[in-house]
PDB file of N, CA and C in Angstrom:
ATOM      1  N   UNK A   1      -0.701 -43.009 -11.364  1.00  0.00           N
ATOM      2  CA  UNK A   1      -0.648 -42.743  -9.937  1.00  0.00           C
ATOM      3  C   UNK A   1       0.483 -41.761  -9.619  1.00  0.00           C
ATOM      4  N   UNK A   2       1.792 -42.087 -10.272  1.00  0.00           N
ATOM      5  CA  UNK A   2       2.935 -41.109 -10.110  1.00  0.00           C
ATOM      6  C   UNK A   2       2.648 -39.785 -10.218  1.00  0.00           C
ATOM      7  N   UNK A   3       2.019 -39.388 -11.576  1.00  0.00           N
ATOM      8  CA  UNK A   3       1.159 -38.270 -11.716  1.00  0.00           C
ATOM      9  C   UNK A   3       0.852 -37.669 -11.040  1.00  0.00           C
ATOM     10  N   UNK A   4      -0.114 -37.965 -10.649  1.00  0.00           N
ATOM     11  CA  UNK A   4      -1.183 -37.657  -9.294  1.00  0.00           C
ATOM     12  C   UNK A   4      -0.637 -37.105  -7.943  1.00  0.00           C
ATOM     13  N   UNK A   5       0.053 -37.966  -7.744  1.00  0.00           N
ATOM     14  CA  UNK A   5       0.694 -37.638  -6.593  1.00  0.00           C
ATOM     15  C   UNK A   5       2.497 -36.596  -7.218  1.00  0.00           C
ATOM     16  N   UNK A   6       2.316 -36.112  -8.064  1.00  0.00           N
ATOM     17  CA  UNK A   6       3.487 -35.634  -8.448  1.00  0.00           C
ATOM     18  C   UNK A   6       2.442 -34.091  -8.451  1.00  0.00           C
ATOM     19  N   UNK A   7       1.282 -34.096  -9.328  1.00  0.00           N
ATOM     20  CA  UNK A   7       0.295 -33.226  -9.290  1.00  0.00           C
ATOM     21  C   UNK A   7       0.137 -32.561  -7.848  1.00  0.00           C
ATOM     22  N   UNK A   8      -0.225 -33.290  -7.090  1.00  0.00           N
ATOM     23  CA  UNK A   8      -0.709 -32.925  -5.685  1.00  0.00           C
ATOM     24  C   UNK A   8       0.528 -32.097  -5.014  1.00  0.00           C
ATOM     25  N   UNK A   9       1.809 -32.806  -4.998  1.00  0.00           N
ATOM     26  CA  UNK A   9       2.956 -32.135  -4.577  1.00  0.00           C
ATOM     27  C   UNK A   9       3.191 -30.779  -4.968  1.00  0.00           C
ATOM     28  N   UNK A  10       2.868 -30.816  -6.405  1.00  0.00           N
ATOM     29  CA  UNK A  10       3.676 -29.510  -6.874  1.00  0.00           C
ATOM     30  C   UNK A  10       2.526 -28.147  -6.298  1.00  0.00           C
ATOM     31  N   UNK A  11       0.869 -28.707  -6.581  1.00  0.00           N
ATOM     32  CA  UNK A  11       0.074 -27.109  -6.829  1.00  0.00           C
ATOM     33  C   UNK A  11      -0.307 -26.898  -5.379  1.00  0.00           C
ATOM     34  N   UNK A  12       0.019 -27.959  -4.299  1.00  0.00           N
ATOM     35  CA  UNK A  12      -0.255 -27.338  -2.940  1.00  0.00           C
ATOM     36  C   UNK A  12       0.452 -26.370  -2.448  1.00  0.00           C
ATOM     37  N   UNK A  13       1.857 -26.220  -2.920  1.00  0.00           N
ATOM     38  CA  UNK A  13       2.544 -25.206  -2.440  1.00  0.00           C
ATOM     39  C   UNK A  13       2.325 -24.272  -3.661  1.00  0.00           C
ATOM     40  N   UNK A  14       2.131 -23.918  -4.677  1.00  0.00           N
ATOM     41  CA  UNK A  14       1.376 -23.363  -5.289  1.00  0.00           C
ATOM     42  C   UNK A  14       0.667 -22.339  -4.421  1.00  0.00           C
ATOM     43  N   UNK A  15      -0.562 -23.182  -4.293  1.00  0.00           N
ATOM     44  CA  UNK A  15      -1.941 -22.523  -3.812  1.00  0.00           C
ATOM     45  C   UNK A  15      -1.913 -21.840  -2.494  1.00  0.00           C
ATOM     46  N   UNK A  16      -0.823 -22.556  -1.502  1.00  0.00           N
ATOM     47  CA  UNK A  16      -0.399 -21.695  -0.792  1.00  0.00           C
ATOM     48  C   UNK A  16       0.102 -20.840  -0.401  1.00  0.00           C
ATOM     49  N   UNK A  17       1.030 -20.243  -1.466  1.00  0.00           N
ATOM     50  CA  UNK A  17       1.776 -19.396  -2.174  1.00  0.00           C
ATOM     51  C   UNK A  17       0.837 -18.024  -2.126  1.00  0.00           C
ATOM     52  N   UNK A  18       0.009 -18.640  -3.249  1.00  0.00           N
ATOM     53  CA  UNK A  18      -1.578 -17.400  -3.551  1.00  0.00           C
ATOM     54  C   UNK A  18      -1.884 -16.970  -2.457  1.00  0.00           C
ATOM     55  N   UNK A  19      -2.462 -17.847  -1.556  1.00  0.00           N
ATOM     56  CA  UNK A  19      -3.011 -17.599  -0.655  1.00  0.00           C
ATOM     57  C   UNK A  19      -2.628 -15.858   0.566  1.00  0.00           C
ATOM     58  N   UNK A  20      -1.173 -16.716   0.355  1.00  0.00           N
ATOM     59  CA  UNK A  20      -0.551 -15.558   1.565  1.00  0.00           C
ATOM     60  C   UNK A  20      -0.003 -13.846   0.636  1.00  0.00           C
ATOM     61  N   UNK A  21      -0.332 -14.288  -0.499  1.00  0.00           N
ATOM     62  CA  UNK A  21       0.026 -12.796  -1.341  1.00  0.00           C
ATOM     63  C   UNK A  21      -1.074 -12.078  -1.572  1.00  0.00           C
ATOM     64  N   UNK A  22      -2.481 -13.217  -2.041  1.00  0.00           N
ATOM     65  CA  UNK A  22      -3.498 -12.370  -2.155  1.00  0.00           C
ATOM     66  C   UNK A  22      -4.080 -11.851  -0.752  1.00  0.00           C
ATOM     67  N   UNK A  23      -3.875 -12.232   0.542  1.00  0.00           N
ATOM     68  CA  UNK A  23      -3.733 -11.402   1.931  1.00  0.00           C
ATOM     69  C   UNK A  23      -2.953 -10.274   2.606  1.00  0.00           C
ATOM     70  N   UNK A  24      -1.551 -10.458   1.506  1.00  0.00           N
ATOM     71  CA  UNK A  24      -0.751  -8.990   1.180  1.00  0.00           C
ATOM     72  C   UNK A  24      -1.109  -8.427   0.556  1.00  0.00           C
ATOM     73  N   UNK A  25      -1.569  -8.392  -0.694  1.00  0.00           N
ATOM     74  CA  UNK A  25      -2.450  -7.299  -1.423  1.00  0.00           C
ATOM     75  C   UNK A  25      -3.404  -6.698  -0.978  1.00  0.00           C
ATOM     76  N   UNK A  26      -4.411  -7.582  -0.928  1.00  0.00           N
ATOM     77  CA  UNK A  26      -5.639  -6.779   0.474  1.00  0.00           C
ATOM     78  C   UNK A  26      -4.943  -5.842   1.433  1.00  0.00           C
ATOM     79  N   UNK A  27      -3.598  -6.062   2.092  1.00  0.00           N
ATOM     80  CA  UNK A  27      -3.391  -5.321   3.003  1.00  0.00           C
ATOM     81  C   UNK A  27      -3.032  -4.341   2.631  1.00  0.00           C
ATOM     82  N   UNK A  28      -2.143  -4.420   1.595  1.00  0.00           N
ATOM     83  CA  UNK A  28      -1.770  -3.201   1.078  1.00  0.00           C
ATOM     84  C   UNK A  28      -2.639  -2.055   0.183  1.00  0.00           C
ATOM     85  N   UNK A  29      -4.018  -2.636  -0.075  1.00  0.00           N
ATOM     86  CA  UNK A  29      -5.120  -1.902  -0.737  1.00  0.00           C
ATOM     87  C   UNK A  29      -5.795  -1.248   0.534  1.00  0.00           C
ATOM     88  N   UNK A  30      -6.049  -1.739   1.551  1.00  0.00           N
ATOM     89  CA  UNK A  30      -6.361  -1.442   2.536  1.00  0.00           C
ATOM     90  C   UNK A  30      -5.622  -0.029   3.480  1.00  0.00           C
ATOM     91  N   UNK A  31      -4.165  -0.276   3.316  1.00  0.00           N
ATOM     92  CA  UNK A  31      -3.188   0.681   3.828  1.00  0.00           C
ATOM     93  C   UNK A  31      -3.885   2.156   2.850  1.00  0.00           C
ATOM     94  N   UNK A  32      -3.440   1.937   1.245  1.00  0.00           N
ATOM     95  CA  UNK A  32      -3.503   2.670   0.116  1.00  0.00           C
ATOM     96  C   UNK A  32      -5.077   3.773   0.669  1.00  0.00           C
ATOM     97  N   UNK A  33      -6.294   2.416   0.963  1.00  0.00           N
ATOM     98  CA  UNK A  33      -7.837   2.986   1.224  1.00  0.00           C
ATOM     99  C   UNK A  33      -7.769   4.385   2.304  1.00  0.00           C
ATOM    100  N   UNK A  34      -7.167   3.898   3.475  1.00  0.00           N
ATOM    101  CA  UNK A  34      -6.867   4.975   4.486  1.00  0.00           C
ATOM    102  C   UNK A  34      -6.464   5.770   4.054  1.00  0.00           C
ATOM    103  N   UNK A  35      -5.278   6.093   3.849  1.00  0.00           N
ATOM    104  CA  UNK A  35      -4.325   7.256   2.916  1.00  0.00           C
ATOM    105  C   UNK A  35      -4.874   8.311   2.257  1.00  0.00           C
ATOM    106  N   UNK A  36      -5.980   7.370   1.493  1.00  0.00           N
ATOM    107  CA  UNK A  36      -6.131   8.444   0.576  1.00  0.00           C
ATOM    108  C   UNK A  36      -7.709   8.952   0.689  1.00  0.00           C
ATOM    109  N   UNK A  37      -9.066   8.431   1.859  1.00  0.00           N
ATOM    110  CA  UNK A  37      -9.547   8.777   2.425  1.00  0.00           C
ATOM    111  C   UNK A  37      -9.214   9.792   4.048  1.00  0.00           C
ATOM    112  N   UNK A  38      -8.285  10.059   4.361  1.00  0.00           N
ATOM    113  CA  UNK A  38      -7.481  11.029   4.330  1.00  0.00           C
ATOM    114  C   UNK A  38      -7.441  12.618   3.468  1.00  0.00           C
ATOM    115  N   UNK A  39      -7.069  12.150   2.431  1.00  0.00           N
ATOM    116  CA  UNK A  39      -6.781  13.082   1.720  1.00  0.00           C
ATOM    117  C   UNK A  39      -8.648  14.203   1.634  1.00  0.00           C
ATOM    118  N   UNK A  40      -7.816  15.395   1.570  1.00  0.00           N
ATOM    119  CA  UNK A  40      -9.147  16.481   1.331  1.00  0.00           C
ATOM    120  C   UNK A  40      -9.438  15.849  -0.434  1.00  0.00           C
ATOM    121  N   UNK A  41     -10.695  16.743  -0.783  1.00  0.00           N
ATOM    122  CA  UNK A  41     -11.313  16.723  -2.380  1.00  0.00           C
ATOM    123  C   UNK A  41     -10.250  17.460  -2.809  1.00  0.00           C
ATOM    124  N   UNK A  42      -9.154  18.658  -2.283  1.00  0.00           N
ATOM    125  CA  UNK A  42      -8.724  19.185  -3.585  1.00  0.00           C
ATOM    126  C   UNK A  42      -7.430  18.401  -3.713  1.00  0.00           C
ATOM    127  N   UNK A  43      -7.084  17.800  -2.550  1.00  0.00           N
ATOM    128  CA  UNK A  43      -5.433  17.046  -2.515  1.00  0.00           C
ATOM    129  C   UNK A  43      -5.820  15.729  -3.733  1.00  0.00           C
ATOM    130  N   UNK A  44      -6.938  14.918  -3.563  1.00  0.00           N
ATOM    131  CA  UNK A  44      -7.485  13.841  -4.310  1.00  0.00           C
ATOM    132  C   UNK A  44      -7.723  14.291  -5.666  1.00  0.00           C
ATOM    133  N   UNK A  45      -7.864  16.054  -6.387  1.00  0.00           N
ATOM    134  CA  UNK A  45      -8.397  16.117  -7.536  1.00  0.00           C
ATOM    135  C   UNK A  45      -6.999  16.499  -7.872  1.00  0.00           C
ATOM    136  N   UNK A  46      -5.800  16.372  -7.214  1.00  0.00           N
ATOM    137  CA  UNK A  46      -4.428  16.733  -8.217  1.00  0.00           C
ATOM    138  C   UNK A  46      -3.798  15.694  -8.282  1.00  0.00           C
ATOM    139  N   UNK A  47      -4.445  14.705  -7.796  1.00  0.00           N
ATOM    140  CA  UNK A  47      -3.634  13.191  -7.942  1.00  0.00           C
ATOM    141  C   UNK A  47      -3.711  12.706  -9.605  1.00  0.00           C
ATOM    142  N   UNK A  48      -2.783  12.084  -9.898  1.00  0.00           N
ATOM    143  CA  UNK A  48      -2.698  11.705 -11.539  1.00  0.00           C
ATOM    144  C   UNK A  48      -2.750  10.462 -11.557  1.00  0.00           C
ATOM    145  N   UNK A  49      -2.000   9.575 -10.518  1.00  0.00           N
ATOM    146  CA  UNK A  49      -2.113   8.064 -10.796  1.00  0.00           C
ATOM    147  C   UNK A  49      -3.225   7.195 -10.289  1.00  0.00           C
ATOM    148  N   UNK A  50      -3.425   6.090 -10.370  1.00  0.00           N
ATOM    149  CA  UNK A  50      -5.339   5.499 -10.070  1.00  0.00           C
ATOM    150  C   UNK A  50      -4.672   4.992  -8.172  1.00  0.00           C
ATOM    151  N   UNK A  51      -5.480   5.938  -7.049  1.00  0.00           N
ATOM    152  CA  UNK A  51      -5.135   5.618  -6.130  1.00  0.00           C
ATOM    153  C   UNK A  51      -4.732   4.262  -5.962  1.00  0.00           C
ATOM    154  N   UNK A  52      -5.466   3.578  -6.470  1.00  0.00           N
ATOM    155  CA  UNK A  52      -5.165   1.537  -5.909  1.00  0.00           C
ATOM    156  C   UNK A  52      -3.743   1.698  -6.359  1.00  0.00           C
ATOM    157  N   UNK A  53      -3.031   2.311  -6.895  1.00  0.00           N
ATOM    158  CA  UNK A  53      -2.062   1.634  -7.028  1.00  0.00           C
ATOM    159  C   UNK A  53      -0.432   2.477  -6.704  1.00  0.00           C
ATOM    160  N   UNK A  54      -1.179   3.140  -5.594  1.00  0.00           N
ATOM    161  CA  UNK A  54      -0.020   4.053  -5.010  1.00  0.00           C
ATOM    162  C   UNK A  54       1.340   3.214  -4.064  1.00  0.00           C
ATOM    163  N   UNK A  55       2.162   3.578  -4.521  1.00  0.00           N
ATOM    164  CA  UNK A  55       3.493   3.176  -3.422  1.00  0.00           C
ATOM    165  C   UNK A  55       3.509   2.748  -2.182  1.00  0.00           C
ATOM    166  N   UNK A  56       3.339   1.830  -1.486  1.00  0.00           N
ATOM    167  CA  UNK A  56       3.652   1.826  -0.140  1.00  0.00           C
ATOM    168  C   UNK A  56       4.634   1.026   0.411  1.00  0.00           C
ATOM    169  N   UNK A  57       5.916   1.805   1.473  1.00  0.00           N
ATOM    170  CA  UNK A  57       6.704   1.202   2.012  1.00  0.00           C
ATOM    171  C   UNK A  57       6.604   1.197   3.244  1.00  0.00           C
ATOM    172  N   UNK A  58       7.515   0.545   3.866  1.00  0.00           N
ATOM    173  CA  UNK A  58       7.347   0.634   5.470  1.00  0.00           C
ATOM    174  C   UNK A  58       8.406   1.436   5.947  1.00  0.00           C
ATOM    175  N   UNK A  59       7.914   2.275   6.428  1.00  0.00           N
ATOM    176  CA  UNK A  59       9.380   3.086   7.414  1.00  0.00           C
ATOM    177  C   UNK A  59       9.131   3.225   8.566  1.00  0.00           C
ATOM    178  N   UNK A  60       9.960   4.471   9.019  1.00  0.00           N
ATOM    179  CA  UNK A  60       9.339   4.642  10.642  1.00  0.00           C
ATOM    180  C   UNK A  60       8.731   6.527  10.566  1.00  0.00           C
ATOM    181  N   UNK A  61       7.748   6.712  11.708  1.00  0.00           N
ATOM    182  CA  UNK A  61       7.348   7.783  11.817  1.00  0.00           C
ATOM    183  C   UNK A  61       7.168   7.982  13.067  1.00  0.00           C
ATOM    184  N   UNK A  62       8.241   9.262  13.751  1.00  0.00           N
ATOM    185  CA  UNK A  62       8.138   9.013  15.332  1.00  0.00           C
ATOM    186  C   UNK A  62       8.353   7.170  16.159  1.00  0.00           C
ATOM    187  N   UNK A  63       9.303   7.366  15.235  1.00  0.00           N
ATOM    188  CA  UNK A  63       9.723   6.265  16.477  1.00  0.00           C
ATOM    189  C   UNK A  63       8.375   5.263  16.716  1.00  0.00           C
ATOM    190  N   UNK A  64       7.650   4.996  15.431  1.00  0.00           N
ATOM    191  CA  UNK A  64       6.610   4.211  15.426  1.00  0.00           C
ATOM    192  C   UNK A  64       7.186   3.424  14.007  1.00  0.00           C
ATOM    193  N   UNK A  65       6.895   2.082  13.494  1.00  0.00           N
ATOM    194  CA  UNK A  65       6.662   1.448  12.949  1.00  0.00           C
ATOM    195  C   UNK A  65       5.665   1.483  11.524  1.00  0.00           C
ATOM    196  N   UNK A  66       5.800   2.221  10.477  1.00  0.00           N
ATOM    197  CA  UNK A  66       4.456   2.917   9.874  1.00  0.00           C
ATOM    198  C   UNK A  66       5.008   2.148   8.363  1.00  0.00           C
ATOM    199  N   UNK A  67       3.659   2.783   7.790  1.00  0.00           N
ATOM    200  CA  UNK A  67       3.282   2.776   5.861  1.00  0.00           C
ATOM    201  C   UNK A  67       3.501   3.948   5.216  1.00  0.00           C
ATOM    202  N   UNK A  68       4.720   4.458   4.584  1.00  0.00           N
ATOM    203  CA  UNK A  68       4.094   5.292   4.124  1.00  0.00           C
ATOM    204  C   UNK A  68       3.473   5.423   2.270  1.00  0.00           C
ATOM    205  N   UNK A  69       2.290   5.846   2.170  1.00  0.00           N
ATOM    206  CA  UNK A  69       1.876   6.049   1.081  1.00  0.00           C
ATOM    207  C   UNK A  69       2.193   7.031  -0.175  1.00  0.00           C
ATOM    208  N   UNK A  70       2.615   7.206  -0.658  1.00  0.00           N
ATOM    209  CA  UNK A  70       3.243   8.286  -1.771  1.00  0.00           C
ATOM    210  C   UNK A  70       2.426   8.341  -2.787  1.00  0.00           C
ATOM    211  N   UNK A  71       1.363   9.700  -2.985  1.00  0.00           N
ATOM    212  CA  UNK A  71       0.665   9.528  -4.483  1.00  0.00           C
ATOM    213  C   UNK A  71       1.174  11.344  -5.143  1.00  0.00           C
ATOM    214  N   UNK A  72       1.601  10.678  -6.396  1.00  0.00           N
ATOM    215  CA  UNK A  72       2.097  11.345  -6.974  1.00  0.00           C
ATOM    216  C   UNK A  72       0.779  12.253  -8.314  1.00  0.00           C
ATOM    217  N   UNK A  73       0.655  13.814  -7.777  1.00  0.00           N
ATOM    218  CA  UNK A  73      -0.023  14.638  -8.428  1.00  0.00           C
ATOM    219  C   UNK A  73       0.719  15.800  -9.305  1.00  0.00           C
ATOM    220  N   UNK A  74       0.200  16.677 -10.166  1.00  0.00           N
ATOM    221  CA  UNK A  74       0.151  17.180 -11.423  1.00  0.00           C
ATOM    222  C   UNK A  74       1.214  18.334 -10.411  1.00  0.00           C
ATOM    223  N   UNK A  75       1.397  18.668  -9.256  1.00  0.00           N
ATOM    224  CA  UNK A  75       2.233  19.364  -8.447  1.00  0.00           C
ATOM    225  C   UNK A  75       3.065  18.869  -7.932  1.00  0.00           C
ATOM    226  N   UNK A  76       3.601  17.514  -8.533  1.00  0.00           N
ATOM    227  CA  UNK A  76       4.885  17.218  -7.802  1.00  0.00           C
ATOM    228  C   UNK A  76       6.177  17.749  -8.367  1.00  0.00           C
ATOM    229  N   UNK A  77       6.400  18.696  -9.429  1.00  0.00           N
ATOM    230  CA  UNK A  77       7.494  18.810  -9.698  1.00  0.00           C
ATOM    231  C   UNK A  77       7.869  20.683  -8.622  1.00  0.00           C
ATOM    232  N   UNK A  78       6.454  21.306  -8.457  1.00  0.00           N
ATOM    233  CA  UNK A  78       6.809  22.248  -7.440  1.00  0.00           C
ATOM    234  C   UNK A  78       6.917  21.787  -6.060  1.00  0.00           C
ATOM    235  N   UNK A  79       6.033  21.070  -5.797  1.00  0.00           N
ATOM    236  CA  UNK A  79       5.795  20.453  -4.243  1.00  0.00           C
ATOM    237  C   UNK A  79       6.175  19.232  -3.668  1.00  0.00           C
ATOM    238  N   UNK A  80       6.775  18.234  -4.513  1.00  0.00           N
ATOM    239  CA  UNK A  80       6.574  16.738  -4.469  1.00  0.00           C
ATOM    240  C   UNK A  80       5.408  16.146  -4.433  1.00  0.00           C
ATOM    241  N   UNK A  81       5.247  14.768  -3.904  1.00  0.00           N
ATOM    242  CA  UNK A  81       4.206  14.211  -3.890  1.00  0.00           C
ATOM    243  C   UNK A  81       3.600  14.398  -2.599  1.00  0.00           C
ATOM    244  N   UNK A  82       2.390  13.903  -2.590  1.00  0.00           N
ATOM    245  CA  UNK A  82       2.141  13.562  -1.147  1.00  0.00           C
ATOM    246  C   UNK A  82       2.084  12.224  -0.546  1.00  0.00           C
ATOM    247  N   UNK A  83       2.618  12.405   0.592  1.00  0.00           N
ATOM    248  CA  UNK A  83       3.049  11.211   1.331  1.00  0.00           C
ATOM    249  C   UNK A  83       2.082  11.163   2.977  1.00  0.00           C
ATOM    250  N   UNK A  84       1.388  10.291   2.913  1.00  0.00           N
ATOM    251  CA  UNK A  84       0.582   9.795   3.808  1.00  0.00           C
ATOM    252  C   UNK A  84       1.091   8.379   4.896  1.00  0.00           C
ATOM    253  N   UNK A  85       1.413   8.869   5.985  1.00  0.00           N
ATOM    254  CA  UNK A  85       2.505   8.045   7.246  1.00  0.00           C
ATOM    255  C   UNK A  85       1.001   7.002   7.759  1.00  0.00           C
ATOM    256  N   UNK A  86       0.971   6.155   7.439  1.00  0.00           N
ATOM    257  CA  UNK A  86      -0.040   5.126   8.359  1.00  0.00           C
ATOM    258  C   UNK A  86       0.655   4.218   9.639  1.00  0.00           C
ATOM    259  N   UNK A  87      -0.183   4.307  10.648  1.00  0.00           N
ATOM    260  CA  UNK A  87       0.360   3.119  11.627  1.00  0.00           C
ATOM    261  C   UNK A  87       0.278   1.839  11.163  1.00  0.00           C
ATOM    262  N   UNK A  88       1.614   0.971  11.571  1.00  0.00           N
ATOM    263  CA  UNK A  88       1.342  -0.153  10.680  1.00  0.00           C
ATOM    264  C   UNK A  88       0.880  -1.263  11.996  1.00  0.00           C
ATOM    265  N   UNK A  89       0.464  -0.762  12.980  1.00  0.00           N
ATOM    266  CA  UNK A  89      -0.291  -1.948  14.002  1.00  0.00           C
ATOM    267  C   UNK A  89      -1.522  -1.339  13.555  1.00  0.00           C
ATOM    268  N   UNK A  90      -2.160   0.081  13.655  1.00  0.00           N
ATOM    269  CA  UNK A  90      -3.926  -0.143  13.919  1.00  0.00           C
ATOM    270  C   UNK A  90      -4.318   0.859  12.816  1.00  0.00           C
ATOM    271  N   UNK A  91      -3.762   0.833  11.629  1.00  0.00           N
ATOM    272  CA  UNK A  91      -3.833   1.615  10.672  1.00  0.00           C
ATOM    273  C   UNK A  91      -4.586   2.740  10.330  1.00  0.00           C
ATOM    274  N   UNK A  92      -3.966   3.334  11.704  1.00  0.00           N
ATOM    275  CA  UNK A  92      -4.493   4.897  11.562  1.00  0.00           C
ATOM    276  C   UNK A  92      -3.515   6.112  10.714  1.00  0.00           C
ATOM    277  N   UNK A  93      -3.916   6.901  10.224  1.00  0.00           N
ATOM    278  CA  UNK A  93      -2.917   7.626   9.900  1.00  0.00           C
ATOM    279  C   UNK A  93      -2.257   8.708  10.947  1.00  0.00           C
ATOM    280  N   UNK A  94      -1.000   8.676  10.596  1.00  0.00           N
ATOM    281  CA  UNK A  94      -0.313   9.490  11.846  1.00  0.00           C
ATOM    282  C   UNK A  94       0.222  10.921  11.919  1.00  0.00           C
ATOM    283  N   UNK A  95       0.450  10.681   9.912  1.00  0.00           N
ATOM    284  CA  UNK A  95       0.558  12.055  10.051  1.00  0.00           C
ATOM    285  C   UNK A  95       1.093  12.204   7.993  1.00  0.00           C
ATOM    286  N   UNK A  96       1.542  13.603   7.811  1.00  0.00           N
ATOM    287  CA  UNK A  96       1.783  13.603   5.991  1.00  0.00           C
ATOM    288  C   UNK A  96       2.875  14.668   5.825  1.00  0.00           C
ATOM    289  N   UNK A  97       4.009  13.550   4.697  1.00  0.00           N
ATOM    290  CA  UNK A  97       5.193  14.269   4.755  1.00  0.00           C
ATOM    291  C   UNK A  97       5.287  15.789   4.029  1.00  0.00           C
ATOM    292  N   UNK A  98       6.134  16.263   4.427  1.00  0.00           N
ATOM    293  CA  UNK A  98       6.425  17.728   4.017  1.00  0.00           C
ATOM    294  C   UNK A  98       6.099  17.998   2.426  1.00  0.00           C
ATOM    295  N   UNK A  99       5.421  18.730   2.159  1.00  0.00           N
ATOM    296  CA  UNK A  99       5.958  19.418   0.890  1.00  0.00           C
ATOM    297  C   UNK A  99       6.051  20.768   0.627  1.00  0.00           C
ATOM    298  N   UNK A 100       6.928  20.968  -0.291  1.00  0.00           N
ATOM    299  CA  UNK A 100       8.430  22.559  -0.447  1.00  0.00           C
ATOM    300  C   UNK A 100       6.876  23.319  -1.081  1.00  0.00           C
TER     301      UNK A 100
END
C-alpha cells in the first residue's frame, strides 16, 4: 500500500511536469512555423540548420513584447543570420533584423 501511494505521489507531478513543457514546445514550433513561412524560397534555400529547430528568444520589437527567431544560413559569416521578430500576443510577424 505504501508503495502505491508513494507511486502515485511521485509520477503525478511528473506527468504534470510533461504536460506544461510539451505545450511549450508546441509553442515554440509554432513561433519557429511562422518565421520561417515568412521567409521567401531563396532566404529558406540558404538556411543550413533543420528549421524546427531554430533559436527563439523573447525580446522586444518596437516597444512590443516579441519572439525573435534566428536561422542561421551558408551567408552568415557575410550577412549574419536571419532574424525573424514575431508578436508574442497574436503571432504575427512584425518585422526581420538587419543584415550587413
Amino acid at each position: 500500500m505504501k508503495r502505491i501511494v508513494f507511486s502515485i505521489l511521485f509520477i503525478i507531478p511528473f506527468l504534470a511536469g510533461c504536460e506544461k513543457e510539451d505545450s511549450q514546445d508546441l509553442q515554440l514550433l509554432y513561433i519557429r512555423e511562422v518565421a520561417w513561412n515568412s521567409l521567401s524560397s531563396q532566404q529558406r534555400a540558404s538556411v543550413i540548420s533543420d528549421w524546427n529547430k531554430a533559436l527563439v528568444s523573447e525580446t522586444r520589437y518596437e516597444e512590443k513584447t516579441a519572439y525573435s527567431v534566428t536561422f542561421h544560413t551558408k551567408d552568415d559569416a557575410l550577412l549574419g543570420p536571419i532574424i525573424v521578430y514575431v508578436d508574442a500576443t497574436t503571432f504575427v510577424v512584425l518585422g526581420y533584423g538587419l543584415r550587413m
